[in-house]
C-alpha atoms as a PDB file:
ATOM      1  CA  UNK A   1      71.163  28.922 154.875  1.00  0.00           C
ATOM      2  CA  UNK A   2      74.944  28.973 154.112  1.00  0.00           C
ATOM      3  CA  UNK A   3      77.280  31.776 155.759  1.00  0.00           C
ATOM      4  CA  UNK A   4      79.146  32.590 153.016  1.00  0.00           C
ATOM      5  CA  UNK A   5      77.339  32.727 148.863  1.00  0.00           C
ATOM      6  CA  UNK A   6      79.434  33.304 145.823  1.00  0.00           C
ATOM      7  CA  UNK A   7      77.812  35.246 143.402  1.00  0.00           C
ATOM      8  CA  UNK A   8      78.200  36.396 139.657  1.00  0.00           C
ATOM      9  CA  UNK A   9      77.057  38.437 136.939  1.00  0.00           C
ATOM     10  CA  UNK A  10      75.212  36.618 134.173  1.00  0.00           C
ATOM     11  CA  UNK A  11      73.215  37.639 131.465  1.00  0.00           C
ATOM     12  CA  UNK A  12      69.615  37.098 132.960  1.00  0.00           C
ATOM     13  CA  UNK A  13      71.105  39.116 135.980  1.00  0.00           C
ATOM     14  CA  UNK A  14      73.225  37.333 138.870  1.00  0.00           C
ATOM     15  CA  UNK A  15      74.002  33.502 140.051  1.00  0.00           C
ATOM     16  CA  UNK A  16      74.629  32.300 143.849  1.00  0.00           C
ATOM     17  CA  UNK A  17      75.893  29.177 145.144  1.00  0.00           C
ATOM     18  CA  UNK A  18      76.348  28.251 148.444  1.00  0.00           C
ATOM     19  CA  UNK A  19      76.678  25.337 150.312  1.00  0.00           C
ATOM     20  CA  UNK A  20      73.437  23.980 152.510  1.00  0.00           C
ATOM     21  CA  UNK A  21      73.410  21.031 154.824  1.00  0.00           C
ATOM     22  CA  UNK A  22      76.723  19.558 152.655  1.00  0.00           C
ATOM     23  CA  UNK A  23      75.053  20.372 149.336  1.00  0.00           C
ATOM     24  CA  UNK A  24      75.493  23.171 146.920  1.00  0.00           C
ATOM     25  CA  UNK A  25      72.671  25.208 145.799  1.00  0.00           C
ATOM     26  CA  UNK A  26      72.363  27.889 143.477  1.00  0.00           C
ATOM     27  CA  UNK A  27      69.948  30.677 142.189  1.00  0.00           C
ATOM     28  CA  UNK A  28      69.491  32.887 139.831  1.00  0.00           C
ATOM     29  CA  UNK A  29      68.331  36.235 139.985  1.00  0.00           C
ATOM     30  CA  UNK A  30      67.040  39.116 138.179  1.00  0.00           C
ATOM     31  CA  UNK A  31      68.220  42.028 140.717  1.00  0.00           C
ATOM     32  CA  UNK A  32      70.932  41.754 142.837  1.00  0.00           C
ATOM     33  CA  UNK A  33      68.458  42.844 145.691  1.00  0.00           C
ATOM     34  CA  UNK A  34      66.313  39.953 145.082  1.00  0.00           C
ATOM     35  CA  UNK A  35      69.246  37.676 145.480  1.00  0.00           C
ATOM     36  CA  UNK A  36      70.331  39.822 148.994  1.00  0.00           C
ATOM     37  CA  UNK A  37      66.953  39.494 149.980  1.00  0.00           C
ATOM     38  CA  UNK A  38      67.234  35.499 149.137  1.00  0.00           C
ATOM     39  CA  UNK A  39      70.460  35.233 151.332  1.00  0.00           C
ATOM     40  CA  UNK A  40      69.535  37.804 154.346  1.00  0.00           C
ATOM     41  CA  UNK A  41      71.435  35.155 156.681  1.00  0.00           C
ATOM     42  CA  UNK A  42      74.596  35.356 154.577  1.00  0.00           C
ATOM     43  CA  UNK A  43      77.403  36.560 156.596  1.00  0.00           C
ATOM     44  CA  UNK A  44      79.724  37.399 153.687  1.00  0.00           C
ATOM     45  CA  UNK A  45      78.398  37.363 150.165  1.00  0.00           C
ATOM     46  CA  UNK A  46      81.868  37.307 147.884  1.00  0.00           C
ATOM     47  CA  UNK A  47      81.446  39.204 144.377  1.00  0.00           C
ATOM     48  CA  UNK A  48      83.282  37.386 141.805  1.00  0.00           C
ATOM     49  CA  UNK A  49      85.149  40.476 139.236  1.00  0.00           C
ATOM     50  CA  UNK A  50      83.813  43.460 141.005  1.00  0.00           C
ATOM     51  CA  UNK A  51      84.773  45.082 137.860  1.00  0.00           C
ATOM     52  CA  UNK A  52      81.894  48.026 137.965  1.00  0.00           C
ATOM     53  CA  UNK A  53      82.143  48.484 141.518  1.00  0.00           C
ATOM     54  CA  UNK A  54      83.841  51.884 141.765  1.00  0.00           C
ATOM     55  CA  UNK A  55      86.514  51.072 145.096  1.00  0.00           C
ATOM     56  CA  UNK A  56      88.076  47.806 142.744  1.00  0.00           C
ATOM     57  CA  UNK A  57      89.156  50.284 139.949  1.00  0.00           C
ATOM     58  CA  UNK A  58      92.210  51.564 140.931  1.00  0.00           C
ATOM     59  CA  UNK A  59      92.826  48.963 143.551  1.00  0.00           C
ATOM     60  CA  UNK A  60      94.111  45.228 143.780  1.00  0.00           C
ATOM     61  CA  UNK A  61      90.498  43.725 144.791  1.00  0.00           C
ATOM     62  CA  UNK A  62      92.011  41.884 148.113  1.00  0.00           C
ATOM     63  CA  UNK A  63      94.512  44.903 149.071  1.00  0.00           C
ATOM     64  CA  UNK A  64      90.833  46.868 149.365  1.00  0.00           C
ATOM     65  CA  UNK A  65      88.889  44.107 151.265  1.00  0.00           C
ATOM     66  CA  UNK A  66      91.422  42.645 153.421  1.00  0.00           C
END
C-alpha cells in the first residue's frame, strides 16, 4: 500500500490515487470511511480543496497544516 493517497470529492462520493509498487492506482468510494478503511496503511492521506472542512475557512490551507 502507498504512504501517501490523494483524494477528492466526486459526485458518486470520493477518488484516491496512490502510487503501488511504481504504479498508480485509484478507487472510488461511496463514504469517505470506506476509502480510510481502504488505505488504513496510509501515512498521510492529502485532501484536495478542503473547502467544507471547517479549520480551511478562514485560513490559507498550508499556513494551517504546515
Amino acid at each position: 500500500m502507498s504512504s501517501f493517497v490523494g483524494i477528492d470529492g466526486c459526485k458518486a462520493g470520493w477518488i484516491a490515487v496512490s502510487e503501488v509498487d511504481g504504479e498508480l492506482r485509484y478507487g472510488i468510494f461511496g463514504t469517505i470511511n470506506e476509502l480510510l478503511t481502504a488505505h488504513q496503511e496510509a501515512t498521510r492521506i492529502c485532501i484536495d480543496i478542503p473547502i467544507g472542512f471547517q479549520p480551511f475557512r478562514t485560513h490559507n490551507t498550508w499556513s494551517v497544516m504546515y
